[in-house]
C-alpha atoms as a PDB file:
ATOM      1  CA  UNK A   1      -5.817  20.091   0.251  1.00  0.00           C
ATOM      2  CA  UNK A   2      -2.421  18.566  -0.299  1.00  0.00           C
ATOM      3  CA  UNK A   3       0.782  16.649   0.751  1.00  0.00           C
ATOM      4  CA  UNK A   4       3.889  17.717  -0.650  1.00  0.00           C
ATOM      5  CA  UNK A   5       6.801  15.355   0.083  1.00  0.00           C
ATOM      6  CA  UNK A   6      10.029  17.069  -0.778  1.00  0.00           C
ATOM      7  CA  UNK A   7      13.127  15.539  -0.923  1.00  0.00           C
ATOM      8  CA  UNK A   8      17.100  17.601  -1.235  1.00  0.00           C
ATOM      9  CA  UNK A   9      20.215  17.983  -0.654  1.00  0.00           C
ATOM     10  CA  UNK A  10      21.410  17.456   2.653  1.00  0.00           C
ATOM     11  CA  UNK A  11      23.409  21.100   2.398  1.00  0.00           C
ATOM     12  CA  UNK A  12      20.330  22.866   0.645  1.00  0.00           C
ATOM     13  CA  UNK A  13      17.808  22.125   3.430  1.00  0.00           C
ATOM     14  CA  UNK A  14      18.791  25.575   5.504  1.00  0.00           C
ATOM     15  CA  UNK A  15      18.336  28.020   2.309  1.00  0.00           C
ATOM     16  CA  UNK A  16      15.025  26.025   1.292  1.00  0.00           C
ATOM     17  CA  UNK A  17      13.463  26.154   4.661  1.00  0.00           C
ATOM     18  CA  UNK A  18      14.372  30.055   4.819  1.00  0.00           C
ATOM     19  CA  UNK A  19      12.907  30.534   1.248  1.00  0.00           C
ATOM     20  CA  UNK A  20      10.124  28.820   2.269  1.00  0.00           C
ATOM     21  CA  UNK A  21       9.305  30.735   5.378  1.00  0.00           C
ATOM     22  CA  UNK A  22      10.087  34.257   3.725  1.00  0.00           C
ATOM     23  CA  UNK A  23       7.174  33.009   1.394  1.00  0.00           C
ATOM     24  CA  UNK A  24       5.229  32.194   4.514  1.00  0.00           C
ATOM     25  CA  UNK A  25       5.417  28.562   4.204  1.00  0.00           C
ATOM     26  CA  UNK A  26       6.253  27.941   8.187  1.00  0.00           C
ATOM     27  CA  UNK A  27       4.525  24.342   9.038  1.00  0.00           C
ATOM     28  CA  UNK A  28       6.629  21.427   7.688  1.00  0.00           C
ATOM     29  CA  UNK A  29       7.777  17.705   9.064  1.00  0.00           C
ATOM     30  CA  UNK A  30      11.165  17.179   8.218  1.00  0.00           C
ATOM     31  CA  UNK A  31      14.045  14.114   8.731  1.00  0.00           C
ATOM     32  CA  UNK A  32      17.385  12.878   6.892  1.00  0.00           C
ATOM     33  CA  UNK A  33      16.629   9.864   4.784  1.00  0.00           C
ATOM     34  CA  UNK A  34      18.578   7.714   2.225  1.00  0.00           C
ATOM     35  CA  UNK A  35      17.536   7.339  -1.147  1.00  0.00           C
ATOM     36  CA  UNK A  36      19.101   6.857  -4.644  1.00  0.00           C
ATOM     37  CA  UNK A  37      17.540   7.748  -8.112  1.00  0.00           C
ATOM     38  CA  UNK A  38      18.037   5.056 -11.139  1.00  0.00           C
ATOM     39  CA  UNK A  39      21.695   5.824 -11.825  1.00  0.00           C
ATOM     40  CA  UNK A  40      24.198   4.739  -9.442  1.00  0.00           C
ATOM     41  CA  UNK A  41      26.674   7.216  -7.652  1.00  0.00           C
ATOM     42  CA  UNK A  42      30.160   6.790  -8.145  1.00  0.00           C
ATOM     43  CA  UNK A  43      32.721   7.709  -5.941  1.00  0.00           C
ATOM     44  CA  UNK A  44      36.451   7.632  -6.363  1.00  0.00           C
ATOM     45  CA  UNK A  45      38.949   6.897  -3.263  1.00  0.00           C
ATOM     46  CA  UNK A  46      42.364   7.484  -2.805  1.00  0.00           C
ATOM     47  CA  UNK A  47      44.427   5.241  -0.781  1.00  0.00           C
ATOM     48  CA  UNK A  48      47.436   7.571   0.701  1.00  0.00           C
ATOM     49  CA  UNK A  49      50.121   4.937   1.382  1.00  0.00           C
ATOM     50  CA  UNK A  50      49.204   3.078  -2.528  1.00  0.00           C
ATOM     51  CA  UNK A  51      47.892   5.899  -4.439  1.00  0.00           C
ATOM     52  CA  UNK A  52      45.698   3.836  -6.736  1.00  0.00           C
ATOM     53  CA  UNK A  53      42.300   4.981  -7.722  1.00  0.00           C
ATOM     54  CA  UNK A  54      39.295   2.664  -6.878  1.00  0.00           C
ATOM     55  CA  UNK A  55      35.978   2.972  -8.146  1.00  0.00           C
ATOM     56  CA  UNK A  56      32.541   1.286  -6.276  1.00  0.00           C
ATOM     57  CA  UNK A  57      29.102   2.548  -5.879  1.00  0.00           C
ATOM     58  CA  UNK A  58      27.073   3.421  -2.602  1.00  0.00           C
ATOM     59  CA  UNK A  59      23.888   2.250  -2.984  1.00  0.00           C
ATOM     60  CA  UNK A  60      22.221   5.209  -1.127  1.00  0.00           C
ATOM     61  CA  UNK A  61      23.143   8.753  -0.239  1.00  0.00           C
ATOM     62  CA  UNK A  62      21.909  10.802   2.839  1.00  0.00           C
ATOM     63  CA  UNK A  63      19.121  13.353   1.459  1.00  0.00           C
ATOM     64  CA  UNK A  64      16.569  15.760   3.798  1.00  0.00           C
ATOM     65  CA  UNK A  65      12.804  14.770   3.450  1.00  0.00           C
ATOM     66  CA  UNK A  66      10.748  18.091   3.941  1.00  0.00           C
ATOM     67  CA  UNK A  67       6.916  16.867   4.386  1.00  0.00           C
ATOM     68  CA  UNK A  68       3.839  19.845   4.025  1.00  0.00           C
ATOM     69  CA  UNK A  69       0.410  20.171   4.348  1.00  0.00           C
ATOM     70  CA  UNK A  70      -1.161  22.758   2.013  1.00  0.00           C
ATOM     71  CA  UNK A  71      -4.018  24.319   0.325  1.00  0.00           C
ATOM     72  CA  UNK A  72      -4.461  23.734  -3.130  1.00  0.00           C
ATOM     73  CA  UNK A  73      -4.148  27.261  -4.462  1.00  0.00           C
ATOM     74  CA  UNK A  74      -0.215  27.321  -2.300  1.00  0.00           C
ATOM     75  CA  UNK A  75       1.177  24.084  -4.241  1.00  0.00           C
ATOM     76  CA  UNK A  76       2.717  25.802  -6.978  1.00  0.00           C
ATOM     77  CA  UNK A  77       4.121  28.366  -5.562  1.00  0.00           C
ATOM     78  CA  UNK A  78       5.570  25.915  -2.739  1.00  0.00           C
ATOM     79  CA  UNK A  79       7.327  23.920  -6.109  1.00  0.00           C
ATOM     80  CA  UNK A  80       8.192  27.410  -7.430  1.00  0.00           C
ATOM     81  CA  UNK A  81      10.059  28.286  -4.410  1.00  0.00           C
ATOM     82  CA  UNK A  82      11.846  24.665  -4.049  1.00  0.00           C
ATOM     83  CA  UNK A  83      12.853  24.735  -7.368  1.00  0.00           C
ATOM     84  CA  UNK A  84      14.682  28.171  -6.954  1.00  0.00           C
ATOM     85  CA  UNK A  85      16.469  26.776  -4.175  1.00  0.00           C
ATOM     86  CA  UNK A  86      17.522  23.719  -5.285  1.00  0.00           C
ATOM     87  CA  UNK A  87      17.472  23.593  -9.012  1.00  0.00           C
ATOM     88  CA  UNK A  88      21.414  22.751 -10.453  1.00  0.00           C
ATOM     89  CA  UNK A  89      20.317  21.133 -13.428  1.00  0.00           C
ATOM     90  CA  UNK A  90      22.525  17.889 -12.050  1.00  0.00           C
ATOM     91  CA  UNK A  91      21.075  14.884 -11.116  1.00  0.00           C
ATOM     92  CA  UNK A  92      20.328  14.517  -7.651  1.00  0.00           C
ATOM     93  CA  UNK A  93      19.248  17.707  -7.055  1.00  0.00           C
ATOM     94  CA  UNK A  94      16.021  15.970  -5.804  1.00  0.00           C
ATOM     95  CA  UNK A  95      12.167  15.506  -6.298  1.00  0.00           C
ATOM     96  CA  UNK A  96       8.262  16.834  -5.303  1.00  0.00           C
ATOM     97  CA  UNK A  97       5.541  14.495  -4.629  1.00  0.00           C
ATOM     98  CA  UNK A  98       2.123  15.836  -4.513  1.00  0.00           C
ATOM     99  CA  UNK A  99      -0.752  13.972  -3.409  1.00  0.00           C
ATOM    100  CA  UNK A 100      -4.153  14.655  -2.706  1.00  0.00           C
ATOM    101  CA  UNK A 101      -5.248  15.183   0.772  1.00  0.00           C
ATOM    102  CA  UNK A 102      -8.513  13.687   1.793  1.00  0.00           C
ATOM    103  CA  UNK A 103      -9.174  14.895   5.153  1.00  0.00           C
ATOM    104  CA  UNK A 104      -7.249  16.764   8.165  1.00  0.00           C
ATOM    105  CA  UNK A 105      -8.108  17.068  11.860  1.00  0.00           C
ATOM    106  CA  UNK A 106      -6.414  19.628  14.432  1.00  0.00           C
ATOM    107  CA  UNK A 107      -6.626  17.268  17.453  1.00  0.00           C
ATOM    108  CA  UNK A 108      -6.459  20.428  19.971  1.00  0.00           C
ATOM    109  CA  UNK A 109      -9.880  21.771  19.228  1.00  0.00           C
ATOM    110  CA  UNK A 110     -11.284  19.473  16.683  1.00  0.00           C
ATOM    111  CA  UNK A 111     -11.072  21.854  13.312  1.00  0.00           C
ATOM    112  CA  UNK A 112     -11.478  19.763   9.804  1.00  0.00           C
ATOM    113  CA  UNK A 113     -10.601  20.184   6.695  1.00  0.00           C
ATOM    114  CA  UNK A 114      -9.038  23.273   5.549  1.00  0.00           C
ATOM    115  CA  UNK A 115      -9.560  24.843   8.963  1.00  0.00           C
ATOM    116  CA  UNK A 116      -7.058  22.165  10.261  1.00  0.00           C
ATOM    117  CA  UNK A 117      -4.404  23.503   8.035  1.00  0.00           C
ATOM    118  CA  UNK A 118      -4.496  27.106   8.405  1.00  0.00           C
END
């Protein structure tokens, strides 16, 4: 079992979550976050009344965390289908986390494991 932590676009998140329920993926945790990679993001304003360009850096910029629990054999094919959706070939376009999943419990009726997930 796995954790995939997922994290977009803000205006990608509606395609990727259809992509990933035409592949069957339904069962996700999502939220906006803020995050920033190692380069910063620069932004230029324009002040109407002066017209003078001004340069400055946000530290962080509003992404969409997508969080799911999957079977081993599904990982790939849940980074194949996020990477259709959201590849560019910019920066920023975002990143997959995979970790290993130790255990899982469906609270309702007590299921473990794999059973939990399915």
């Amino acid at each position: 079992m796995k954790y995939l932590e997922i994290i977009i676009r803000p205006e990608r998140y509606t395609a990727t979550k259809e992509a990933l329920a035409a592949g069957r993926f339904y069962s996700a945790i999502t939220f906006d976050v803020l995050g920033r990679g190692k380069k910063a993001c620069h932004y230029a304003l324009h002040d109407a009344a002066e017209r003078e360009e001004e340069q400055f850096s946000i530290p962080f910029l509003c992404k969409k965390f997508i969080g799911i629990y999957a079977l081993d054999e599904e990982v790939e094919e849940i980074i194949s289908i996020v990477k259709s959706v959201n590849s560019t070939g910019s920066e920023g376009d975002g990143k997959i986390f995979v970790y290993a999943l130790e255990e899982a419990t469906r609270i309702s009726n007590g299921m473990t494991g794999e059973d939990a997930l399915v």
